[in-house]
Protein backbone atom coordinates (compact mmCIF):
# COMPACT_ATOMS: atom_id res chain seq x y z
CA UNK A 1 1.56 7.47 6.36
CA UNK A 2 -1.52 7.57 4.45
CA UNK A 3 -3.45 4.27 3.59
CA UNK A 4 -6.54 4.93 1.20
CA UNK A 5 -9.12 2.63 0.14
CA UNK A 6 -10.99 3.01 -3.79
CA UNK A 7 -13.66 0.76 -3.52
CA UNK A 8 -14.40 1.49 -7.56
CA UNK A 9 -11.37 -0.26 -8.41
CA UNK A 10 -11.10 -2.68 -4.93
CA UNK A 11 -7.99 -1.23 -4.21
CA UNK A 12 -5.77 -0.43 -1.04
CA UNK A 13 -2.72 1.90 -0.68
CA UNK A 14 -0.59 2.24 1.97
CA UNK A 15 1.99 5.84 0.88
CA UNK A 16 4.72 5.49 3.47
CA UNK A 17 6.61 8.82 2.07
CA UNK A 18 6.10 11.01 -0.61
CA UNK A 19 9.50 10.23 -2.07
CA UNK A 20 9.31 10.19 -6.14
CA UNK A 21 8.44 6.91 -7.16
CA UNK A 22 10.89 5.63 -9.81
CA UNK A 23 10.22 1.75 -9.49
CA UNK A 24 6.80 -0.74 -9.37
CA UNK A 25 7.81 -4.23 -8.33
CA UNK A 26 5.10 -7.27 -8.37
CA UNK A 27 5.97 -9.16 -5.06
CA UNK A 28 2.92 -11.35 -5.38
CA UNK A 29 -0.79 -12.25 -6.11
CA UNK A 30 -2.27 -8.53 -6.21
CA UNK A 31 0.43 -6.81 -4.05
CA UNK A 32 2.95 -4.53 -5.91
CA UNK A 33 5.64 -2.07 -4.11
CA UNK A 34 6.76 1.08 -5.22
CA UNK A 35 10.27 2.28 -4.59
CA UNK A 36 12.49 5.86 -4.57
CA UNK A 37 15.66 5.93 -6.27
CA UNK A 38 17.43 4.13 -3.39
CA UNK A 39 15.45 1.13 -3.31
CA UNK A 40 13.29 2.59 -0.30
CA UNK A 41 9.43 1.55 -0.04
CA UNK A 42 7.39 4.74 -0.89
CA UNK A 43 4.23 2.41 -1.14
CA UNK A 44 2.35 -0.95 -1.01
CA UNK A 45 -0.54 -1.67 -3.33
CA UNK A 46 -2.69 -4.50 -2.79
CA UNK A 47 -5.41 -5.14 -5.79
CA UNK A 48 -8.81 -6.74 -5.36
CA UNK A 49 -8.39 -6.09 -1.58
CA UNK A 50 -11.76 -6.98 -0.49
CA UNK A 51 -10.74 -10.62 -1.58
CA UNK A 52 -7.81 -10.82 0.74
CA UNK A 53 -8.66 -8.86 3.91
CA UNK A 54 -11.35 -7.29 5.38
CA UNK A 55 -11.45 -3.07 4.00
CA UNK A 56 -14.59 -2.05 6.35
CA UNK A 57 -12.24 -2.94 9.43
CA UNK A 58 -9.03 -0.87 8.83
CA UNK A 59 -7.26 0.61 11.46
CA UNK A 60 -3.86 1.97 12.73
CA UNK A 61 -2.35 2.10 16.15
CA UNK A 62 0.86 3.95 17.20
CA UNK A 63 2.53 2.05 19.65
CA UNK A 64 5.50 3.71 21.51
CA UNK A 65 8.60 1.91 22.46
């Protein structure tokens, strides 16, 4: 997983694989998905970011089961 932050544009992307993208689906106010071939997420997009969560304060946490 890669998540990358472009504060030019005020946008956040989460890549989950690195599966071709054949698909962009608007699921909402600034948040698109992009799907493979079978319908899998490859990534999540969420435009104007700064307006809906806080960018400085991004982290990730593996948590094992």
């Amino acid at each position: 997983m890669d998540v990358r932050y472009f504060e030019d544009t005020d946008t956040l992307l989460i890549d989950f694989s690195d599966r071709e993208i054949v698909e962009t689906r608007d699921v909402g106010e600034d948040l698109l998905i992009e799907l493979d071939g079978n319908g899998k997420i490859v990534s999540l997009i969420v435009e104007h970011a700064g307006e809906h969560i806080d960018v400085s304060n991004l982290s990730y946490e593996w948590i094992p089961v």
